[in-house]
PDB file of N, CA and C in Angstrom:
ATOM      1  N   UNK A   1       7.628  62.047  98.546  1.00  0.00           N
ATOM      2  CA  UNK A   1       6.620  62.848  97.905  1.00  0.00           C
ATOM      3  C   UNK A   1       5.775  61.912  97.050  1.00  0.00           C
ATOM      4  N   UNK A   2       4.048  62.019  97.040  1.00  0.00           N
ATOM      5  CA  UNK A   2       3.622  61.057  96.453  1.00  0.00           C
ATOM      6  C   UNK A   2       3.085  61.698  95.168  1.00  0.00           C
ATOM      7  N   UNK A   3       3.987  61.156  94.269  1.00  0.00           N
ATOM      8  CA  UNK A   3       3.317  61.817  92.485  1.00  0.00           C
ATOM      9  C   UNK A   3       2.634  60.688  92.209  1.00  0.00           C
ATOM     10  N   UNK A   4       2.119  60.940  91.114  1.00  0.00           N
ATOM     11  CA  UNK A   4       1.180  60.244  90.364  1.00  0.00           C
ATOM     12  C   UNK A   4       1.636  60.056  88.727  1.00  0.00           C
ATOM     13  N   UNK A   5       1.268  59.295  88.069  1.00  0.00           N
ATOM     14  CA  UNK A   5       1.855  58.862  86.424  1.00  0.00           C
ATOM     15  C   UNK A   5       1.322  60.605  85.659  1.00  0.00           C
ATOM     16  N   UNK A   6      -0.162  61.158  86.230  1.00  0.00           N
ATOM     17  CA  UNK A   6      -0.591  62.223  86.018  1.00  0.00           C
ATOM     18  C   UNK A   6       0.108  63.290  86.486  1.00  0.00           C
ATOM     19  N   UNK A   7       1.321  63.568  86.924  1.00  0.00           N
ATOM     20  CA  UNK A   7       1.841  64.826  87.983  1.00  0.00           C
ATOM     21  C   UNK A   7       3.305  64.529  86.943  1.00  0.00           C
ATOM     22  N   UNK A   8       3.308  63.853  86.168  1.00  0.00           N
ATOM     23  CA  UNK A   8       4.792  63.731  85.549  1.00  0.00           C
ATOM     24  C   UNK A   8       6.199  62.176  85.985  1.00  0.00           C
ATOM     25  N   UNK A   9       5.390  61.692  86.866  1.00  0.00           N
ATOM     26  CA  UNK A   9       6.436  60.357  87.567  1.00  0.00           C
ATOM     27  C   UNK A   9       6.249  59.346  86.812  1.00  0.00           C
ATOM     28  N   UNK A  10       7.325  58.749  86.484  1.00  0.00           N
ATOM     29  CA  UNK A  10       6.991  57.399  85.160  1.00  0.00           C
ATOM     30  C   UNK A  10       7.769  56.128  86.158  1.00  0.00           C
ATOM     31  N   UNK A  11       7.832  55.011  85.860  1.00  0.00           N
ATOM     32  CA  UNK A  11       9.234  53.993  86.289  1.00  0.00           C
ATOM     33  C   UNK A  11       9.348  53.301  85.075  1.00  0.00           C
ATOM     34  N   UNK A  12      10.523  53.005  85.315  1.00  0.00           N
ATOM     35  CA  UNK A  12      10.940  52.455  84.293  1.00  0.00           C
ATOM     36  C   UNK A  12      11.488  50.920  84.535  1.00  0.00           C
ATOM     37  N   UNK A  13      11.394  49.804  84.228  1.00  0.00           N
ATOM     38  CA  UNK A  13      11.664  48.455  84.858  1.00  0.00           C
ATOM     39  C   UNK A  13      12.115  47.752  83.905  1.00  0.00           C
ATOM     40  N   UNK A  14      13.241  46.645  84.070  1.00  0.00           N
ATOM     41  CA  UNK A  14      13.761  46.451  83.224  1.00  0.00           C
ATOM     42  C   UNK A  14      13.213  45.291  82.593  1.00  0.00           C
ATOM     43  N   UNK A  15      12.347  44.643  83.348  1.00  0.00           N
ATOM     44  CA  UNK A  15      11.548  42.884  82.703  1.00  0.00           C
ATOM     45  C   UNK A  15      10.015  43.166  83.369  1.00  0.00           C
ATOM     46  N   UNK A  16       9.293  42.044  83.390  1.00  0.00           N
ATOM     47  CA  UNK A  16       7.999  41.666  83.752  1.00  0.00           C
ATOM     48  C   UNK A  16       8.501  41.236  85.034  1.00  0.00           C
ATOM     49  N   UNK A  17       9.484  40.683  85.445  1.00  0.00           N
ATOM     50  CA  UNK A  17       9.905  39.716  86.765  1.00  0.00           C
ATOM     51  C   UNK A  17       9.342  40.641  88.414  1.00  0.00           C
ATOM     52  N   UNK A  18       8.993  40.068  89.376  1.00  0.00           N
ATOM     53  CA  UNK A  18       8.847  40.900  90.261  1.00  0.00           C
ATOM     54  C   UNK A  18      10.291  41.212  90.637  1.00  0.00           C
ATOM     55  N   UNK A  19      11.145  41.062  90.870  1.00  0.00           N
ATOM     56  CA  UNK A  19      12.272  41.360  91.487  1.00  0.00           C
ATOM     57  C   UNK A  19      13.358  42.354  90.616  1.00  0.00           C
ATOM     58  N   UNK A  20      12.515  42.722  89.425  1.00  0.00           N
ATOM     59  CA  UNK A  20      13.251  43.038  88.224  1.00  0.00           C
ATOM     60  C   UNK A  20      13.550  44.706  88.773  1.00  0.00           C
ATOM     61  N   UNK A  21      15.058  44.955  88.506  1.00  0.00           N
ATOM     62  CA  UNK A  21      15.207  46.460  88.774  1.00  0.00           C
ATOM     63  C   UNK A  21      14.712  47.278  88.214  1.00  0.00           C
ATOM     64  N   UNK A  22      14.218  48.578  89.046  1.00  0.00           N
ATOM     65  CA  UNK A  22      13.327  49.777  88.443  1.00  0.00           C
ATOM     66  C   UNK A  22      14.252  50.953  88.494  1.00  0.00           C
ATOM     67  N   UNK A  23      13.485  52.314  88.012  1.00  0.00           N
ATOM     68  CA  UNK A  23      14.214  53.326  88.096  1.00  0.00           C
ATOM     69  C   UNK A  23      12.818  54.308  88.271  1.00  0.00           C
ATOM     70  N   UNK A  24      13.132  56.051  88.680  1.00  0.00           N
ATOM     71  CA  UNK A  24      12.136  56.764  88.777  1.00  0.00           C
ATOM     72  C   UNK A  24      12.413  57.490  87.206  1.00  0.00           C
ATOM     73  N   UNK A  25      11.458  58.095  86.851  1.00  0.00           N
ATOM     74  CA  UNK A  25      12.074  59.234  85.896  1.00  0.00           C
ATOM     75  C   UNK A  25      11.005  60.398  85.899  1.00  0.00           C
ATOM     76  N   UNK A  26      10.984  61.259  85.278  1.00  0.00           N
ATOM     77  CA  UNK A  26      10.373  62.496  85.400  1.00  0.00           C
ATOM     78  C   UNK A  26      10.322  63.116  84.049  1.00  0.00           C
ATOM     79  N   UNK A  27       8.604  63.105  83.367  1.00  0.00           N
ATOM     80  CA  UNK A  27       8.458  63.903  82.458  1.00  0.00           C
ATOM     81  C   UNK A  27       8.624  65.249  82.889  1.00  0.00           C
ATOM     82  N   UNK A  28       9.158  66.355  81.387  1.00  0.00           N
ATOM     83  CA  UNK A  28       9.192  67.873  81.582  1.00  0.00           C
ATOM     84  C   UNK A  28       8.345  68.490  82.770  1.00  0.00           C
ATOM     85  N   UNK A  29       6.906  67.805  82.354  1.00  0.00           N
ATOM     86  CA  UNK A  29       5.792  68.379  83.667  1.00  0.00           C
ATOM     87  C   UNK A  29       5.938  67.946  84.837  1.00  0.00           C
ATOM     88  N   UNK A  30       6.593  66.216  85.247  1.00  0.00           N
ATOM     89  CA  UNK A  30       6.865  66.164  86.207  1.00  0.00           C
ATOM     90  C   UNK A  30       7.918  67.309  87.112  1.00  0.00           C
ATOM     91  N   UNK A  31       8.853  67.614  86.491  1.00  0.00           N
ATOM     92  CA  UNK A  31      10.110  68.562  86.591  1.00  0.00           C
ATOM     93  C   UNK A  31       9.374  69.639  87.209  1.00  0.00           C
ATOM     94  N   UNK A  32       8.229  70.105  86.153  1.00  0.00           N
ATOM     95  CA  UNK A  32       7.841  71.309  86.462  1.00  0.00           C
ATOM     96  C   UNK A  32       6.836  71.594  88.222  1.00  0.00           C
ATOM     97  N   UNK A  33       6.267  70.218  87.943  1.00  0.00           N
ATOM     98  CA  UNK A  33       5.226  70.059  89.028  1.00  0.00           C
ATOM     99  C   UNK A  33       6.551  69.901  90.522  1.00  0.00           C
ATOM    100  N   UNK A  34       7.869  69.217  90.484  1.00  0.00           N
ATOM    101  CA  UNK A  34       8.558  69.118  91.790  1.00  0.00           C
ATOM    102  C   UNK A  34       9.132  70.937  92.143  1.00  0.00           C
ATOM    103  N   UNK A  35       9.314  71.333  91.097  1.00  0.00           N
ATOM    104  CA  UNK A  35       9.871  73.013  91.228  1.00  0.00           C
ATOM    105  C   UNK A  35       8.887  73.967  91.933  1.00  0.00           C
ATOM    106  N   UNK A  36       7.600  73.445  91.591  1.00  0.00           N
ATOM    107  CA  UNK A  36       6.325  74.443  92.171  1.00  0.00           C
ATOM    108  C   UNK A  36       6.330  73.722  93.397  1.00  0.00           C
ATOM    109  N   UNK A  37       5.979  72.685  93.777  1.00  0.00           N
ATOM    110  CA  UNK A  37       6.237  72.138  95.011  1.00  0.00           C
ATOM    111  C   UNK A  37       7.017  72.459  95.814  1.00  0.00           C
ATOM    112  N   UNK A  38       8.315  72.276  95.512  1.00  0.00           N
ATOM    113  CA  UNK A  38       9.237  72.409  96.444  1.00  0.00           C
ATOM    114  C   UNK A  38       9.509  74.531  96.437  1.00  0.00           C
ATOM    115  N   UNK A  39       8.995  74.761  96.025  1.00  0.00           N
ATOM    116  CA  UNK A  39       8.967  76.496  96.269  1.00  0.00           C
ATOM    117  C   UNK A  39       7.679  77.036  96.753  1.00  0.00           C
ATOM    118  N   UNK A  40       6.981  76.467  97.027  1.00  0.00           N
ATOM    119  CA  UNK A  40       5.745  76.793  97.868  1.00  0.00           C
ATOM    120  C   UNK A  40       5.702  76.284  98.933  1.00  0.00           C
ATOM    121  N   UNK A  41       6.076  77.830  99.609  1.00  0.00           N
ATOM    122  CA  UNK A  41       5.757  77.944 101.715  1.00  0.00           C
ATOM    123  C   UNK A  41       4.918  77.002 101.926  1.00  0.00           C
ATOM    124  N   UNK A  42       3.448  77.048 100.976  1.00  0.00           N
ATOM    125  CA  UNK A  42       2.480  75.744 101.977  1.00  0.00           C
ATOM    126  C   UNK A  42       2.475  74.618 102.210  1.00  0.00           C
ATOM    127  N   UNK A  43       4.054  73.823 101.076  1.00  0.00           N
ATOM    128  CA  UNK A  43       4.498  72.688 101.271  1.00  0.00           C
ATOM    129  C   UNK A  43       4.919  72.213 102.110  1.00  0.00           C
ATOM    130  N   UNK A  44       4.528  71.259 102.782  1.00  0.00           N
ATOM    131  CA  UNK A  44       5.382  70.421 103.560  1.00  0.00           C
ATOM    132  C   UNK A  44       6.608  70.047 102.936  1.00  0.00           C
ATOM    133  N   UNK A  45       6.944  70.136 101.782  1.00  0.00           N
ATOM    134  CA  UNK A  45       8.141  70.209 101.127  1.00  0.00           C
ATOM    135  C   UNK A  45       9.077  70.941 100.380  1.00  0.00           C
ATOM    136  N   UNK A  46       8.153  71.904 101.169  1.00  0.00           N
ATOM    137  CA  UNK A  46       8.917  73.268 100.667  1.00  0.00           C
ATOM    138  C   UNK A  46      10.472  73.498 101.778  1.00  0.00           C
ATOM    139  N   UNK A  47      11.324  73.945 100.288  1.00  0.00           N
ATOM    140  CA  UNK A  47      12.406  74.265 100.984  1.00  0.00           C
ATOM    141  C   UNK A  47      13.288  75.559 100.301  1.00  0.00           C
ATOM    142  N   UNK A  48      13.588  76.260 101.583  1.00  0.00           N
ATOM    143  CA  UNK A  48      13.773  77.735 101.215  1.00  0.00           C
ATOM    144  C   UNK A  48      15.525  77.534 100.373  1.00  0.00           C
ATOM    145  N   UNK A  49      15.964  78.573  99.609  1.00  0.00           N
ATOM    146  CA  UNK A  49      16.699  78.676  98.326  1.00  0.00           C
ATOM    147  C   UNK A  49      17.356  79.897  98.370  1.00  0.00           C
ATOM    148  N   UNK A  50      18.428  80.124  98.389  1.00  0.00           N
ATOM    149  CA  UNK A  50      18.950  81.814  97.946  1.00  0.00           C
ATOM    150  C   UNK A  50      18.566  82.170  96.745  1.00  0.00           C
ATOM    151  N   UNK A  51      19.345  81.386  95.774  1.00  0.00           N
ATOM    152  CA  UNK A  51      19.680  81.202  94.569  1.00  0.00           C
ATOM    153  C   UNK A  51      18.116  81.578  94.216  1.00  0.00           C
ATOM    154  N   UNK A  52      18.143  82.681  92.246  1.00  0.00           N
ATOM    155  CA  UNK A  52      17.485  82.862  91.932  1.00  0.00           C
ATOM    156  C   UNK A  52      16.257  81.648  91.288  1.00  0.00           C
TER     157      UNK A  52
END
């Protein structure tokens, strides 16, 4: 899924080094923006849920 720094997706890296390990993380809005996504039929990444 391609987010943006604007949609809530941050990384987090541990040096300046290119080889230096990263991580993903997710502001509140990011959170909020993958929940609407992934629950909307028109997504290609939508995926259906029982659960309320």
């Amino acid at each position: 899924m391609a987010m943006e720094p604007e949609d809530g997706r941050i990384f987090i890296v541990d040096s300046d080094e290119d080889d230096a390990p990263s991580t993903t993380a997710f502001t509140r809005n990011g959170i909020d923006y993958l929940k609407e996504t992934l629950s909307d039929p028109s997504s290609c990444y939508y995926r259906f849920s029982s659960r309320p």
